[in-house]
N, C-alpha and C. Protein backbone atom coordinates (compact mmCIF):
# COMPACT_ATOMS: atom_id res chain seq x y z
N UNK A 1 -3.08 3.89 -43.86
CA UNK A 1 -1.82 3.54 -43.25
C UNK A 1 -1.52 4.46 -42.07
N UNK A 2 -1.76 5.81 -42.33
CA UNK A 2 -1.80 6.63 -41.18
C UNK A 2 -2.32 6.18 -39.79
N UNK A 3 -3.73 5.81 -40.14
CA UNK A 3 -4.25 5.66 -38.88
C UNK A 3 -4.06 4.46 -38.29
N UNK A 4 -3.13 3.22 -39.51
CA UNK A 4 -3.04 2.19 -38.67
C UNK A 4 -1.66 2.76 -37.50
N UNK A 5 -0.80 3.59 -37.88
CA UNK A 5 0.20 3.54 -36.97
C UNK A 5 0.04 4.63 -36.15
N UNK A 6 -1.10 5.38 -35.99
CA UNK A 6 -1.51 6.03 -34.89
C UNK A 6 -2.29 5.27 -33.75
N UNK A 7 -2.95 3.99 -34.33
CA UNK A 7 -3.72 3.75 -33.73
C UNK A 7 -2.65 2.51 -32.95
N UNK A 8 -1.92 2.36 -33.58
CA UNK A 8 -0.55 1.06 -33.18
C UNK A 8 0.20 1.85 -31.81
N UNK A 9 0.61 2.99 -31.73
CA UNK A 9 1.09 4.03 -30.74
C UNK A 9 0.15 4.35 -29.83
N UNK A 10 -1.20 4.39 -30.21
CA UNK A 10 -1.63 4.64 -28.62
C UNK A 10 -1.82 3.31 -28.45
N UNK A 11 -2.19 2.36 -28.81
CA UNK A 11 -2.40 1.18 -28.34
C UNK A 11 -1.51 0.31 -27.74
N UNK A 12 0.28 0.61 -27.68
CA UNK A 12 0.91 0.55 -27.22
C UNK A 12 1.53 1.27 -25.68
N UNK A 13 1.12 2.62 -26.18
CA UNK A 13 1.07 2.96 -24.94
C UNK A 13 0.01 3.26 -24.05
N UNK A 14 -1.08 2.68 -24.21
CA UNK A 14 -1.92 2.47 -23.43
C UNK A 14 -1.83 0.92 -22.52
N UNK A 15 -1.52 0.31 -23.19
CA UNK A 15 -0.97 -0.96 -22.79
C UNK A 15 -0.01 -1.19 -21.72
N UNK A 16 1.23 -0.28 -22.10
CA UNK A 16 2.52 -0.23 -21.49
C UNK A 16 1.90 0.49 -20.28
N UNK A 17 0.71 1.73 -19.98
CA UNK A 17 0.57 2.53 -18.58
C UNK A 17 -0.48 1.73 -18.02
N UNK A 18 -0.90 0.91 -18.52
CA UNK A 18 -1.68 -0.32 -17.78
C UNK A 18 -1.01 -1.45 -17.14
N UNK A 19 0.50 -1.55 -17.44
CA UNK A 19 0.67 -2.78 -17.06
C UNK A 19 1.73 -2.08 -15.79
N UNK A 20 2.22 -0.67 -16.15
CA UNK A 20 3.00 -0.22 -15.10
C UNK A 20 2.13 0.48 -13.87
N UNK A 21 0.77 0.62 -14.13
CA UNK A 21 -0.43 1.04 -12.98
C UNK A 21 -0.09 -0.25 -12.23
N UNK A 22 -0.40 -1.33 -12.90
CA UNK A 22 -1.06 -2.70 -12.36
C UNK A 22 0.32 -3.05 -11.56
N UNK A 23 1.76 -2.86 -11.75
CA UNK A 23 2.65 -3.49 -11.27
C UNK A 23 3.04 -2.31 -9.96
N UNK A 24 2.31 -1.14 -9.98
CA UNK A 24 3.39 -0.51 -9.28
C UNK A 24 2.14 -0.47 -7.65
N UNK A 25 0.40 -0.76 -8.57
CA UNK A 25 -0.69 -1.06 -7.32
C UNK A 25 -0.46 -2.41 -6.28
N UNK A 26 0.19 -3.43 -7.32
CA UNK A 26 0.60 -4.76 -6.84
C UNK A 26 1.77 -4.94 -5.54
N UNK A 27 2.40 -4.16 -5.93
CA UNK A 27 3.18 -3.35 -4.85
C UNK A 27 3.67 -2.29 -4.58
N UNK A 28 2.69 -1.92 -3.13
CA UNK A 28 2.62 -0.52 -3.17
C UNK A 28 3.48 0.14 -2.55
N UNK A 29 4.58 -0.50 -1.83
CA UNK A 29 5.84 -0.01 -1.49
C UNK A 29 6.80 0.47 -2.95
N UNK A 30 6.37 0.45 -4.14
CA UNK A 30 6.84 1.05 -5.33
C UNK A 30 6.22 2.52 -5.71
N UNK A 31 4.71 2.31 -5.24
CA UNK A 31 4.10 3.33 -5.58
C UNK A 31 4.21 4.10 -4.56
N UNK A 32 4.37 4.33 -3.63
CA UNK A 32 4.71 5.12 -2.43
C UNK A 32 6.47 5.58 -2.88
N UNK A 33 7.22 4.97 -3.24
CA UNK A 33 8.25 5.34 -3.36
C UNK A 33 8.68 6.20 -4.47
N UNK A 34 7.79 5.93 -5.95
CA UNK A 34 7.57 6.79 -7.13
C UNK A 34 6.71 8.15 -6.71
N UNK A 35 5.98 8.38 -5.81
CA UNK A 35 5.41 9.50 -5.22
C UNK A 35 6.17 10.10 -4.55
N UNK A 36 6.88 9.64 -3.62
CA UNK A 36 7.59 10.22 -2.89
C UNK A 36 8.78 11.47 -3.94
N UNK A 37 9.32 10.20 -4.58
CA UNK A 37 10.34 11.12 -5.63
C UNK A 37 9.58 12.07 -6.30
N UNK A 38 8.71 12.03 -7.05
CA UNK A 38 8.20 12.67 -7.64
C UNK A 38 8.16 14.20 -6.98
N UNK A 39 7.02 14.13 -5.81
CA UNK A 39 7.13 15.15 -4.94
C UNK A 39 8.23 15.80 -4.58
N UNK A 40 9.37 14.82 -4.42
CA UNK A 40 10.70 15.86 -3.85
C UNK A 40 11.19 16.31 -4.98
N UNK A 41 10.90 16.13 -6.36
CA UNK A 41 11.19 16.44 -7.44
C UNK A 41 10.59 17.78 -8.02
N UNK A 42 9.26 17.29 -8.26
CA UNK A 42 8.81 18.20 -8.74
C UNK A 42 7.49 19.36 -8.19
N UNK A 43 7.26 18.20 -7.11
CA UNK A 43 6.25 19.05 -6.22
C UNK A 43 5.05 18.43 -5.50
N UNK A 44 4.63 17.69 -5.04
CA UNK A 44 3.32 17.15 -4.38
C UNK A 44 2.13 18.15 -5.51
N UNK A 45 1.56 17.07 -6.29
CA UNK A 45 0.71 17.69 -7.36
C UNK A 45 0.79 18.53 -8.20
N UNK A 46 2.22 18.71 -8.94
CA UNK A 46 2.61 19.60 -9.61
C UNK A 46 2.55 18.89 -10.84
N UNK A 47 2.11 19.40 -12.03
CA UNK A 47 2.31 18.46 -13.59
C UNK A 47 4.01 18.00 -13.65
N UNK A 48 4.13 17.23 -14.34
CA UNK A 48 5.46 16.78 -15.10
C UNK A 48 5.98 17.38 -16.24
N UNK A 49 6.87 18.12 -16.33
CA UNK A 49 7.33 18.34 -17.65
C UNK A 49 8.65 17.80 -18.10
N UNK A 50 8.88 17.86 -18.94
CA UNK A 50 10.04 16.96 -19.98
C UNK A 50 11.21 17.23 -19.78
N UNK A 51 11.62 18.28 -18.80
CA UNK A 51 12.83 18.76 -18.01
C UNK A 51 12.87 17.81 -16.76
N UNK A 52 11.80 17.74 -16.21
CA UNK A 52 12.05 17.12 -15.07
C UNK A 52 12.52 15.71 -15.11
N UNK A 53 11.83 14.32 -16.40
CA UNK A 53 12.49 13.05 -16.38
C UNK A 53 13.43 12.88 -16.25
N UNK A 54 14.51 13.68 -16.62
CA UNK A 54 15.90 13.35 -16.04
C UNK A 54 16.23 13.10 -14.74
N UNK A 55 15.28 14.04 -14.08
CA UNK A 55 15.83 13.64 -12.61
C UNK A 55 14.96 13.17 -11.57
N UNK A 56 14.16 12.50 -12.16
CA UNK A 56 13.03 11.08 -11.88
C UNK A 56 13.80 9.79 -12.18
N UNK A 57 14.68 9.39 -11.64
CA UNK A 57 15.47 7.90 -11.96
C UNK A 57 14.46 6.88 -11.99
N UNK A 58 13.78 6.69 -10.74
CA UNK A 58 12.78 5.74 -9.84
C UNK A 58 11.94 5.47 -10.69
N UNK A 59 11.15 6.34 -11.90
CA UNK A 59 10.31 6.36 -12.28
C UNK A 59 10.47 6.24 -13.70
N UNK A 60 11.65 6.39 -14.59
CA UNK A 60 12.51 6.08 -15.41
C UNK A 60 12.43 4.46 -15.26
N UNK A 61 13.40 3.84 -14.41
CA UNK A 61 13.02 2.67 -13.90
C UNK A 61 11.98 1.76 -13.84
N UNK A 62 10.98 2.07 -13.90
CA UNK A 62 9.36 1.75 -13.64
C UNK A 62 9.15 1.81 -15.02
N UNK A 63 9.05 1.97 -15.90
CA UNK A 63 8.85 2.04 -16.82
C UNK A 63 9.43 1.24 -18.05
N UNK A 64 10.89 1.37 -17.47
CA UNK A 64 11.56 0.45 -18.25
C UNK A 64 11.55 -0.70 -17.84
N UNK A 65 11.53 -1.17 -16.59
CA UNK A 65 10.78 -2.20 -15.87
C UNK A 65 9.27 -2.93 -17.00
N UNK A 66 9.09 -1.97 -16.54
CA UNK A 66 7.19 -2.10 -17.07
C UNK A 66 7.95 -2.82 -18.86
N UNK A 67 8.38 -2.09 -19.42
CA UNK A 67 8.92 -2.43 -20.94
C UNK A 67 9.07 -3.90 -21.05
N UNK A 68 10.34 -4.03 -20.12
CA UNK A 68 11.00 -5.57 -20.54
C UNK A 68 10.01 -6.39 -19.62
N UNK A 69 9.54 -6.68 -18.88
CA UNK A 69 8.62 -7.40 -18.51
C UNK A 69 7.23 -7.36 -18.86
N UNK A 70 6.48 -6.62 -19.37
CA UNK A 70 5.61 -6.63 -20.57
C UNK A 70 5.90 -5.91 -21.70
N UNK A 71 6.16 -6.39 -22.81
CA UNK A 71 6.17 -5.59 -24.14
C UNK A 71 5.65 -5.22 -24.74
N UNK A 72 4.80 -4.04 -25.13
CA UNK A 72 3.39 -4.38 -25.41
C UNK A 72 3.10 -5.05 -27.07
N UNK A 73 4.24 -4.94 -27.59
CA UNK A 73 4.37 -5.83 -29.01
C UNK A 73 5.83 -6.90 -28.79
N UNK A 74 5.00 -8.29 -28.59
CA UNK A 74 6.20 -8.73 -28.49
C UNK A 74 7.11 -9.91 -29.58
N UNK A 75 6.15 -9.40 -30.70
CA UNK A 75 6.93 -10.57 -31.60
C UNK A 75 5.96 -9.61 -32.84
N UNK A 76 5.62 -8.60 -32.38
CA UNK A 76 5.10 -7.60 -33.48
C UNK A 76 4.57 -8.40 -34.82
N UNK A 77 4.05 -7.81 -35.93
CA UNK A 77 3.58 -8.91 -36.91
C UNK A 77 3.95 -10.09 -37.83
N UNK A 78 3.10 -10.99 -37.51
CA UNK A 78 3.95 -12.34 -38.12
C UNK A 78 3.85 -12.37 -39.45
N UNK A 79 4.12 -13.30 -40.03
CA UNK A 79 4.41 -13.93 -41.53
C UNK A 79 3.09 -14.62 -41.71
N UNK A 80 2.41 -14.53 -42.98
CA UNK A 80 1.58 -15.41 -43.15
C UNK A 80 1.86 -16.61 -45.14
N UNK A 81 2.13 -17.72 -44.41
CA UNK A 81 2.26 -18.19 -45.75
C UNK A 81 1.80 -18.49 -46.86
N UNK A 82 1.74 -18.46 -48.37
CA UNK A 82 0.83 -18.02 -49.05
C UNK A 82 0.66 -19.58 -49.95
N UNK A 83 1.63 -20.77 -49.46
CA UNK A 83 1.42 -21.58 -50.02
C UNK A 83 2.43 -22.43 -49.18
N UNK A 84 1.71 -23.88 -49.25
CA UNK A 84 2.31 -25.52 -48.60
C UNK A 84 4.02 -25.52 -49.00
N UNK A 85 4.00 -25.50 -47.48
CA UNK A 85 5.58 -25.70 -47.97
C UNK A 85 6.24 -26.88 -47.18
N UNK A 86 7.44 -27.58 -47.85
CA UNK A 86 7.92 -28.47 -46.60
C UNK A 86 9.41 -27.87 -46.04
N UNK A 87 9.28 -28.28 -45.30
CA UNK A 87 10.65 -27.69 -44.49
C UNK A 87 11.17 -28.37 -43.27
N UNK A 88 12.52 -29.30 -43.71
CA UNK A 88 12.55 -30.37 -42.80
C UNK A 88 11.55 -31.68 -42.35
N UNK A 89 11.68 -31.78 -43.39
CA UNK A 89 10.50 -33.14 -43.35
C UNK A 89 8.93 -32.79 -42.25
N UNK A 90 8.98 -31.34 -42.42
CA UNK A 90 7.56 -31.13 -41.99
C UNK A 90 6.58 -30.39 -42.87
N UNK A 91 5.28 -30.23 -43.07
CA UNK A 91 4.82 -29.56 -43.96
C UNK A 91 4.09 -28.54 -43.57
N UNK A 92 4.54 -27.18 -43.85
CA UNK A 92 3.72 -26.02 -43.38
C UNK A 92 2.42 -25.83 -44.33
N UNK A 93 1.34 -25.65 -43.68
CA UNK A 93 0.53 -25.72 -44.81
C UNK A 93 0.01 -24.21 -44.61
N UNK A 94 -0.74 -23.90 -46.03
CA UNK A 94 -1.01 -22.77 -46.96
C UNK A 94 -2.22 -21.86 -45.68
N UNK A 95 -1.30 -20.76 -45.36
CA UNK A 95 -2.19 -20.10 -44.52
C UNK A 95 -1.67 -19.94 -43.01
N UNK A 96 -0.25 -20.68 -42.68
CA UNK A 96 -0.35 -20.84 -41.49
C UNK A 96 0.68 -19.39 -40.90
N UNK A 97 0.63 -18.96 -39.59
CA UNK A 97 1.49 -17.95 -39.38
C UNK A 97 2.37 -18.53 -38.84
N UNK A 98 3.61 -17.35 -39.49
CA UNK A 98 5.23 -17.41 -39.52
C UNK A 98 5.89 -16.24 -38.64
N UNK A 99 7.09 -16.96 -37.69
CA UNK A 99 7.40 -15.41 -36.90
C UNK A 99 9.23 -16.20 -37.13
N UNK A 100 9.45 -15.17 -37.69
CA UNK A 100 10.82 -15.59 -37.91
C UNK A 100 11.39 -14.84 -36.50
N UNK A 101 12.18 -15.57 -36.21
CA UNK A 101 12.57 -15.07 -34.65
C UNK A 101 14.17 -15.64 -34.44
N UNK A 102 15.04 -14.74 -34.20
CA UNK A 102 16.30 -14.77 -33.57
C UNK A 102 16.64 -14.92 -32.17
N UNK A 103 16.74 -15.69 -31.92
CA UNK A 103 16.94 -16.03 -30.23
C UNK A 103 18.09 -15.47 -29.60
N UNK A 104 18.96 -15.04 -30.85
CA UNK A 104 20.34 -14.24 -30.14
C UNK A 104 20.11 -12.83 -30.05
N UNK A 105 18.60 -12.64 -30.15
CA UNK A 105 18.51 -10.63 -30.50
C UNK A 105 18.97 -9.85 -31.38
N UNK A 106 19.24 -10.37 -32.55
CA UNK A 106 20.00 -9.80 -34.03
C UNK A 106 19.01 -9.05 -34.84
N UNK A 107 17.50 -9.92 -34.58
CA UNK A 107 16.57 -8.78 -35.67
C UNK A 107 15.74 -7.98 -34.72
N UNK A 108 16.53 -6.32 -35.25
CA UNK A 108 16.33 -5.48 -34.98
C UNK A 108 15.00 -4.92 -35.09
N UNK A 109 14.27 -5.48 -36.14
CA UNK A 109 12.76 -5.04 -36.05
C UNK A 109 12.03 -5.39 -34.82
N UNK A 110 12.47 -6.36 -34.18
CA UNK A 110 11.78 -6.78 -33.59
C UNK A 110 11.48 -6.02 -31.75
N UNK A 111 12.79 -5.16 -31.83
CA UNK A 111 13.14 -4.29 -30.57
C UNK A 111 12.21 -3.29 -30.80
N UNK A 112 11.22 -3.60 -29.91
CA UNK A 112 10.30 -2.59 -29.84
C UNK A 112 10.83 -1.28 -29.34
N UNK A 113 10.30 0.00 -30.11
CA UNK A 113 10.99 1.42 -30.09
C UNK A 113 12.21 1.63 -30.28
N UNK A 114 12.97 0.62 -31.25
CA UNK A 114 14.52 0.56 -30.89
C UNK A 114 15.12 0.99 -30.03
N UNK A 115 16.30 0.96 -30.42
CA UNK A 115 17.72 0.71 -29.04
C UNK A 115 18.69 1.43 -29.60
N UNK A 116 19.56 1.70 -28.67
CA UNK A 116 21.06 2.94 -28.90
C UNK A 116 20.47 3.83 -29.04
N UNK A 117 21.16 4.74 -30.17
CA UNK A 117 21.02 6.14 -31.01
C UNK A 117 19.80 5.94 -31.48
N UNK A 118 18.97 4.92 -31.93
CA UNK A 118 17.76 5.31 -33.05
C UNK A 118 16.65 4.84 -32.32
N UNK A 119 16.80 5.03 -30.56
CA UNK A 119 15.58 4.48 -30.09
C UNK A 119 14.51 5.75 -30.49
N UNK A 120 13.48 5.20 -29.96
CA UNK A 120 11.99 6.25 -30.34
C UNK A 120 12.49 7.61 -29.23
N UNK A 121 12.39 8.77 -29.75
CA UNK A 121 12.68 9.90 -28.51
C UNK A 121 11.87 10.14 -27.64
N UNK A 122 9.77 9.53 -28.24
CA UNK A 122 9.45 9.34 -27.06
C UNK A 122 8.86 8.39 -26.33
N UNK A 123 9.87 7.13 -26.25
CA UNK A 123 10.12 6.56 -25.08
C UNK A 123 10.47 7.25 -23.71
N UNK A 124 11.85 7.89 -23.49
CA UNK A 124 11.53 8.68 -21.96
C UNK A 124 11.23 9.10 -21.58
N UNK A 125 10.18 10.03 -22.61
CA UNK A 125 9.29 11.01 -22.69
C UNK A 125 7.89 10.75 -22.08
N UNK A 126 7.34 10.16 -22.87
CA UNK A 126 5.70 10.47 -23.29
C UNK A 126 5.27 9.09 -22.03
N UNK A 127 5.68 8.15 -21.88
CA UNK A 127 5.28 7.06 -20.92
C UNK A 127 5.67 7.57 -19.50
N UNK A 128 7.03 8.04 -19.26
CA UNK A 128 7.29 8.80 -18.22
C UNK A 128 6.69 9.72 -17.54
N UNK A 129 6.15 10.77 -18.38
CA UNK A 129 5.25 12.14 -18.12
C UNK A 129 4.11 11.39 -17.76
N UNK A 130 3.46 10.75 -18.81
CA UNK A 130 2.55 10.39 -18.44
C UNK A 130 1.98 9.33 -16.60
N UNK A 131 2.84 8.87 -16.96
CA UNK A 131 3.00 8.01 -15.72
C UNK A 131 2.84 8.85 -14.27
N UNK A 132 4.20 9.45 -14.52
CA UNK A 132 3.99 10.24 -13.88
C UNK A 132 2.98 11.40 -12.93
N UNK A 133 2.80 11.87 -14.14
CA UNK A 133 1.36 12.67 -13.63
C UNK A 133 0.12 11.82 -13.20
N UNK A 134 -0.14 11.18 -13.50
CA UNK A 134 -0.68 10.15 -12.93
C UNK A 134 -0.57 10.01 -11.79
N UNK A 135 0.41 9.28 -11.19
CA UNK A 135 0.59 8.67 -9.84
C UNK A 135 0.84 10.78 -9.10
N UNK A 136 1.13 11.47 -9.58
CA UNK A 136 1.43 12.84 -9.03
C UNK A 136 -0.09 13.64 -9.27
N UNK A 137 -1.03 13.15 -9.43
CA UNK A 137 -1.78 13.96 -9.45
C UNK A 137 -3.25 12.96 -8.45
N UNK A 138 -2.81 11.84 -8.15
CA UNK A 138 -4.14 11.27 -7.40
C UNK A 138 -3.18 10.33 -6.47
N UNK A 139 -3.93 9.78 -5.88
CA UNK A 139 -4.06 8.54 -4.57
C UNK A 139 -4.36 7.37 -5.04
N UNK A 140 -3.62 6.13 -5.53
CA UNK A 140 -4.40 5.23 -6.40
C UNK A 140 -4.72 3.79 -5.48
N UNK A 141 -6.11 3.56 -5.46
CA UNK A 141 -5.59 2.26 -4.67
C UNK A 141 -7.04 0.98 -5.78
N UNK A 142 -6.84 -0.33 -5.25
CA UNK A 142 -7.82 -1.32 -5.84
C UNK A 142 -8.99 -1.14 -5.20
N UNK A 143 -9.82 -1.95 -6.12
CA UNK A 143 -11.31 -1.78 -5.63
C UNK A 143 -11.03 -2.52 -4.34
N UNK A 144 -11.71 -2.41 -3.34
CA UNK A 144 -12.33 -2.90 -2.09
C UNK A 144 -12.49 -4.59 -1.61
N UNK A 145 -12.56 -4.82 -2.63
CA UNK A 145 -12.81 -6.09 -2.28
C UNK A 145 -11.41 -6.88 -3.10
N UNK A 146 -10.25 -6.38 -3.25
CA UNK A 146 -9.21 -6.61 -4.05
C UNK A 146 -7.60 -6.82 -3.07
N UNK A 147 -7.02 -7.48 -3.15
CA UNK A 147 -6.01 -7.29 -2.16
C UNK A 147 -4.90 -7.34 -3.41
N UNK A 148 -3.69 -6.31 -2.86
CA UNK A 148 -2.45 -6.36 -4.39
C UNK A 148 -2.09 -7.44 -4.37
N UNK A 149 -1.96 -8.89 -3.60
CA UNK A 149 -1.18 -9.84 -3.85
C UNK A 149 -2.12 -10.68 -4.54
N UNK A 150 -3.51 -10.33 -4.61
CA UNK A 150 -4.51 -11.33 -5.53
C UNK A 150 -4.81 -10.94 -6.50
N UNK A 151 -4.33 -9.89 -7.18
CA UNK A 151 -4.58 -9.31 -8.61
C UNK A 151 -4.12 -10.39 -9.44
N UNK A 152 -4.68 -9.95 -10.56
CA UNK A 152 -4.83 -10.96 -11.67
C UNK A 152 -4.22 -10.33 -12.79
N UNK A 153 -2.89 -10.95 -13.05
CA UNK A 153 -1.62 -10.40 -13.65
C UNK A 153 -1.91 -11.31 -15.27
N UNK A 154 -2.48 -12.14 -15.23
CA UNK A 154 -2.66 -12.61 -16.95
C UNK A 154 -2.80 -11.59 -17.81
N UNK A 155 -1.68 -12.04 -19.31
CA UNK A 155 -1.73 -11.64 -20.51
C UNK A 155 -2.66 -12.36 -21.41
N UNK A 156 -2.80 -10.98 -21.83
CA UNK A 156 -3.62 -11.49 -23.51
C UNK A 156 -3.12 -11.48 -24.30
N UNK A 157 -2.52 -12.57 -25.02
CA UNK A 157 -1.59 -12.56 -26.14
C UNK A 157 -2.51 -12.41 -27.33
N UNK A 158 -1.71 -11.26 -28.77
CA UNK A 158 -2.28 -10.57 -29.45
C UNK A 158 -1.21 -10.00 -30.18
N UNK A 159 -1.81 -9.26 -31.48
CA UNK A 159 -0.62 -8.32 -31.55
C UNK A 159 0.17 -7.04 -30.29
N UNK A 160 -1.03 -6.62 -29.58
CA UNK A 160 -0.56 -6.07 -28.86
C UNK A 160 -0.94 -7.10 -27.28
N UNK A 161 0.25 -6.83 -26.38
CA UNK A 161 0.37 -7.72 -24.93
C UNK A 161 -0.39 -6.80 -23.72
N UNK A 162 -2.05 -7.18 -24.00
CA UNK A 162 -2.57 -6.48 -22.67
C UNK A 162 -2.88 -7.25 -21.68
N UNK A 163 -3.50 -7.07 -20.50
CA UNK A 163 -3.72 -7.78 -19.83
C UNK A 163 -5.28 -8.19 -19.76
N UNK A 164 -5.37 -9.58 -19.72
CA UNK A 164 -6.16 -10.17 -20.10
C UNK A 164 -7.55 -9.66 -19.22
N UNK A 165 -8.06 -9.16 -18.18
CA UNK A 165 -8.11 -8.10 -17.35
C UNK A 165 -8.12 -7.20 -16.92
N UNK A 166 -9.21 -6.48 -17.84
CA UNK A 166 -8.52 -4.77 -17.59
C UNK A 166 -8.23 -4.11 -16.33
N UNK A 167 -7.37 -3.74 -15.81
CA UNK A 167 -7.19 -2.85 -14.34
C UNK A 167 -8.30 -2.02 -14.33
N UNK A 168 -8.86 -2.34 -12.56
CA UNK A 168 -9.78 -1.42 -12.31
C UNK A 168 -8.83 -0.51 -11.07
N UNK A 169 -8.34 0.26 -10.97
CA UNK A 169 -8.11 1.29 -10.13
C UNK A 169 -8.60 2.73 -10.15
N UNK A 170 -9.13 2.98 -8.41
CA UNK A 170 -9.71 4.22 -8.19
C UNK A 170 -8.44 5.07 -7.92
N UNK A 171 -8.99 6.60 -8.42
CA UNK A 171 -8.13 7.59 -8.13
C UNK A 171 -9.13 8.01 -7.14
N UNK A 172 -8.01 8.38 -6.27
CA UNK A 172 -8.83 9.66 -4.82
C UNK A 172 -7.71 11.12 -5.00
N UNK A 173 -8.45 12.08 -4.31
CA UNK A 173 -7.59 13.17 -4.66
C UNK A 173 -6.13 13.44 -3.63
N UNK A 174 -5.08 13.64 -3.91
CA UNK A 174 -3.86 13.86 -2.93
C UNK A 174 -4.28 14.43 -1.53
């Protein structure tokens, strides 16, 4: 059980810094602008530390961006039924998957890292830093033969939401 929910956390956030690489290479008037702050922040190639996200808005932003427009669990694990059932004159049969789903946003399981007071603490944290240092520690651009408006933005639907596509981006040094 351990390692399934270790392995559920990086796989989430590996997901989530793939899809905010891919959105911020796609347009790079974002990524020029998350560098920029960064630098006046914390330094042109300086690491990130956990003092500083507070006063990284831009990049705060980007992230939470990155969140609600890819989730990397977005209907997290379904129901599987263990026997034929009817329901409304239809018949679910034995085996099929079930996602009970609230369309008004009421089940709370389903808010990935929760929300309010009991969100995950590192949400602003650990995706942020990371991100961060990232784009603060290299030059990122697409392979060569790639233009940002022709990237290939398809999901792979799954338990976890990657892109169907893994991002190839080169780092060069600052």
């Amino acid at each position: 059980m351990f390692q399934d929910l270790f392995i559920g956390g990086t796989d989430t956030t590996i997901s989530t810094l793939e899809w905010a690489m891919a959105e911020t290479l796609r347009q790079p008037y974002i990524l020029k602008k998350a560098q920029a702050e960064i630098a006046e922040v914390v330094g042109k190639g300086k690491s990130i530390e956990e003092v500083d996200v507070s006063r990284l808005p831009y990049l705060q932003f980007i992230v939470k961006e990155t969140l609600r427009m890819h989730p990397p669990a977005p209907f997290l694990v379904p129901r599987r039924v263990d026997q034929d059932i009817e329901l409304c004159d239809y018949i679910i049969p034995k085996g099929s998957m079930s996602l009970e789903l609230n369309v008004r946003g009421n089940d709370f399981e389903l808010i990935l890292l929760g929300a309010g007071r009991r969100i995950c603490p590192g949400l602003p944290l650990a995706l942020t830093v990371i991100l961060g240092s990232m784009l603060n520690s290299f030059n990122w651009q697409l392979e060569a033969c790639i233009e940002p408006k022709d990237m290939d933005m398809e999901e792979k639907f799954g338990v976890i939401l990657a892109k169907a596509l893994p991002l190839r981006a080169i780092p060069s040094p600052l």
